[in-house]
N, C-alpha and C. Protein backbone atom coordinates (compact mmCIF):
# COMPACT_ATOMS: atom_id res chain seq x y z
N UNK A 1 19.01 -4.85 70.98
CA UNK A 1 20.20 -4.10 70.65
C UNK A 1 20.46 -3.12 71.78
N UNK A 2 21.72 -2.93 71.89
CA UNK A 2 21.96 -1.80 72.95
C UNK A 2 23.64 -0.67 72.73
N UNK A 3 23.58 0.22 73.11
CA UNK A 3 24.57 1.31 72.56
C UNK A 3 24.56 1.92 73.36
N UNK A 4 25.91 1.95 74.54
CA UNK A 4 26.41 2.56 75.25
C UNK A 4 25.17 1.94 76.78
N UNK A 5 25.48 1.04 76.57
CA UNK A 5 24.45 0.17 77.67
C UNK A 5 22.97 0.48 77.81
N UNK A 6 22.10 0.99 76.66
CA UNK A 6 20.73 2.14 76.37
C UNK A 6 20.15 0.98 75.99
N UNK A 7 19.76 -0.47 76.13
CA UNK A 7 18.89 -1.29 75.46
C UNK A 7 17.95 -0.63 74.59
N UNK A 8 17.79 -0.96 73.16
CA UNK A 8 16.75 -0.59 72.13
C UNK A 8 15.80 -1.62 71.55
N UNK A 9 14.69 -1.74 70.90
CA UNK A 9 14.05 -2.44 70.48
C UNK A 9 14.08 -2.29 69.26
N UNK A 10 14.68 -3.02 68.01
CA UNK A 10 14.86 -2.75 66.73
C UNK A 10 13.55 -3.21 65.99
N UNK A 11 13.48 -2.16 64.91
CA UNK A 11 11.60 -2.19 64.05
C UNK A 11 11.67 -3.65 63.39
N UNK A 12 10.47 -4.27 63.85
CA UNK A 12 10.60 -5.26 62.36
C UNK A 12 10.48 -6.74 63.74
N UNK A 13 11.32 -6.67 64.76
CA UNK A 13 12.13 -7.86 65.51
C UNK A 13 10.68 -7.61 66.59
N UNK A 14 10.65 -8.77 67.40
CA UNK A 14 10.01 -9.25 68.78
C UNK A 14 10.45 -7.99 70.10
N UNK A 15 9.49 -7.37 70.45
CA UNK A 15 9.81 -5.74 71.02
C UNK A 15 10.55 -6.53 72.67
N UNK A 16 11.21 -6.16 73.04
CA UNK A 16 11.51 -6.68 74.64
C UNK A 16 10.86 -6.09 75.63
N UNK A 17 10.75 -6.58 76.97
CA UNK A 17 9.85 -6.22 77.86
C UNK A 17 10.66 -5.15 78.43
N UNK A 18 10.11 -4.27 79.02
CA UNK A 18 10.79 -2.81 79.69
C UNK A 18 11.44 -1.63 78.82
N UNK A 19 11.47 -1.74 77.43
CA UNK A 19 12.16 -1.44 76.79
C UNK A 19 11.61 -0.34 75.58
N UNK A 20 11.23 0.74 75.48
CA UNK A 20 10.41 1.45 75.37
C UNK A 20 10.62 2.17 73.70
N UNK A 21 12.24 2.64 73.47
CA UNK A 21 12.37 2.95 72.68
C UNK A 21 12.50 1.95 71.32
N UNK A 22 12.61 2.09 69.93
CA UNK A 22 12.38 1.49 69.10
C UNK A 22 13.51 1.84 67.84
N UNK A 23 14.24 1.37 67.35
CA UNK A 23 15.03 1.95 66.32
C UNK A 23 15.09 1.27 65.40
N UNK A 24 15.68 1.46 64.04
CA UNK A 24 15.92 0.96 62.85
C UNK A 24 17.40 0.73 62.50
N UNK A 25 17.93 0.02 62.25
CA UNK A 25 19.46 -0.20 61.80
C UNK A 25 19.78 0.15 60.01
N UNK A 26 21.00 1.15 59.53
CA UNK A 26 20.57 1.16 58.47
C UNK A 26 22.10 1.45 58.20
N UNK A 27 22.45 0.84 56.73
CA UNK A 27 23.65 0.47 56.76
C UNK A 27 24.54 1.91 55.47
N UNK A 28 25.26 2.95 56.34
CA UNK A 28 25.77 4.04 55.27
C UNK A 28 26.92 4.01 54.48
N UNK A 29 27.38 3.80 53.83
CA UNK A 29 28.76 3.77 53.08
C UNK A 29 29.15 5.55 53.14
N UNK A 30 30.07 5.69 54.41
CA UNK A 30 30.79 7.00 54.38
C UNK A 30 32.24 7.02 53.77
N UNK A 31 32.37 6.45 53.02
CA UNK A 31 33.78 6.37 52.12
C UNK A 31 33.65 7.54 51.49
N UNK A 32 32.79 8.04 50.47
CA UNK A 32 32.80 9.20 49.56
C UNK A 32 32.86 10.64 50.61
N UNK A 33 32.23 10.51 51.59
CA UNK A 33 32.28 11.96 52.39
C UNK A 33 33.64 11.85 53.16
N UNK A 34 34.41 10.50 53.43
CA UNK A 34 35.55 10.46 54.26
C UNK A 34 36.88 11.28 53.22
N UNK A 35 36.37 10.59 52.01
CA UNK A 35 37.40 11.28 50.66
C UNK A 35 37.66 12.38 50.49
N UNK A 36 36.39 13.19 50.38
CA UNK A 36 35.86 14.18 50.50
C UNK A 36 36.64 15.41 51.60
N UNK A 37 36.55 15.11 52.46
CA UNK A 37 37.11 15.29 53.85
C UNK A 37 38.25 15.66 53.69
N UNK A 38 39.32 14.33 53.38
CA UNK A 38 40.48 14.05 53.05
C UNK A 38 41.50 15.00 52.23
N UNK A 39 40.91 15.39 51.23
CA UNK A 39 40.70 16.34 50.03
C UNK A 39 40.91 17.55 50.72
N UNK A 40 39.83 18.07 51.07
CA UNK A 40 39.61 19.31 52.03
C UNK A 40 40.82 19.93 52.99
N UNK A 41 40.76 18.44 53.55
CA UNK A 41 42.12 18.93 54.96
C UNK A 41 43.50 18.68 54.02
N UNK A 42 44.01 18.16 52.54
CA UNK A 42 44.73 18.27 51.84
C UNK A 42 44.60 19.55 51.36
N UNK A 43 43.65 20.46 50.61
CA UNK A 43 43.87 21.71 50.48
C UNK A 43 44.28 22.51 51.40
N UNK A 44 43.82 22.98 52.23
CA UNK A 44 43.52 23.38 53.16
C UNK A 44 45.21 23.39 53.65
N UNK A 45 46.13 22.32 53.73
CA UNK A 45 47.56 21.86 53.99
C UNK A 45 48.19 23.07 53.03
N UNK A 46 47.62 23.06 52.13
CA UNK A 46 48.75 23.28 50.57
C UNK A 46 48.74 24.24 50.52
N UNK A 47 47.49 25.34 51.08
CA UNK A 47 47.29 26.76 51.06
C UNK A 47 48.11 27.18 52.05
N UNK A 48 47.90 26.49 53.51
CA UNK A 48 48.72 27.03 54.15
C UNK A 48 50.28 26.90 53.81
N UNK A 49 50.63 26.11 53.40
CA UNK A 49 52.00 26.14 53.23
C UNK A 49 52.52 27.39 52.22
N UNK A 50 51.53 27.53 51.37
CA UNK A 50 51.45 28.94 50.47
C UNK A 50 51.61 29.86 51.11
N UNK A 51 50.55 30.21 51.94
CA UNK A 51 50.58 31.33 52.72
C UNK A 51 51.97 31.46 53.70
N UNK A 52 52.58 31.00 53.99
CA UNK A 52 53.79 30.79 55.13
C UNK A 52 55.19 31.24 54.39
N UNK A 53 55.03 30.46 53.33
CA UNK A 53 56.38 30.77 52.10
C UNK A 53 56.05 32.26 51.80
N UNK A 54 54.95 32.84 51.37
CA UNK A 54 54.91 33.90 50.95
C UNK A 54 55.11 34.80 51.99
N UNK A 55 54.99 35.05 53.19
CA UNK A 55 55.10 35.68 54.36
C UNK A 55 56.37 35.80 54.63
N UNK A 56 57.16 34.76 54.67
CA UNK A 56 58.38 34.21 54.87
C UNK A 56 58.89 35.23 53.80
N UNK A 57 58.83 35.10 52.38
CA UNK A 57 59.65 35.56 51.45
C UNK A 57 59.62 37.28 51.54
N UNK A 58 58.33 37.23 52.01
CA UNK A 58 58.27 39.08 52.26
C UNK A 58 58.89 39.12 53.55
N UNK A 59 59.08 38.96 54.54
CA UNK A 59 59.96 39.12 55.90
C UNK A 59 61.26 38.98 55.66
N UNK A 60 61.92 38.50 54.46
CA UNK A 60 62.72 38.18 54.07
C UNK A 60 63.55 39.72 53.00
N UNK A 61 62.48 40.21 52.39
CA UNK A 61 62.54 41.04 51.56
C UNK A 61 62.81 40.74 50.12
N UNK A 62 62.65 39.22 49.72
CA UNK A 62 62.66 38.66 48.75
C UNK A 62 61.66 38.62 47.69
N UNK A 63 60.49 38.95 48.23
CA UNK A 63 59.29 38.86 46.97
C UNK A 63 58.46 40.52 47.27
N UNK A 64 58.36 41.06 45.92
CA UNK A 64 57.28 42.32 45.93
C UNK A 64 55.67 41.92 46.82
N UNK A 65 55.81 42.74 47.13
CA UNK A 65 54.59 42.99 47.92
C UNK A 65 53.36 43.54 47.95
N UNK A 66 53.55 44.23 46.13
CA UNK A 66 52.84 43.92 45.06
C UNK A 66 52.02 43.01 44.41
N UNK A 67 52.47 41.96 44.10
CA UNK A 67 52.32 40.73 43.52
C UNK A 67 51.12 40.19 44.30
């Protein structure tokens, strides 16, 4: 195996000659942390747009500044 032209010797397989390091291949399902993510940079959207309207409406002199 090789990654980014780094030849590796994977555990388990016939080791190759010159080839020193050794790795394991292991298979992650990042769907739930990509969602996750997704979510995040969706809040994160919604607040700011909060924050902007409300700024807006006080520069405006439309909303207490109170509140």
């Amino acid at each position: 195996m090789a990654h980014t032209g780094v030849p590796y010797n994977l555990l388990g397989r016939q080791p190759m000659e010159g080839v020193e390091d050794t790795v394991t291949l292991e298979e992650v399902d990042a769907g739930a942390m990509l969602a996750a993510m997704a979510q995040a940079t969706a809040d994160t959207d919604a607040l700011t747009v909060d924050q902007e309207l409300r700024l807006t409406m006080l520069e405006l002199g439309l909303a207490d500044p109170e509140v």
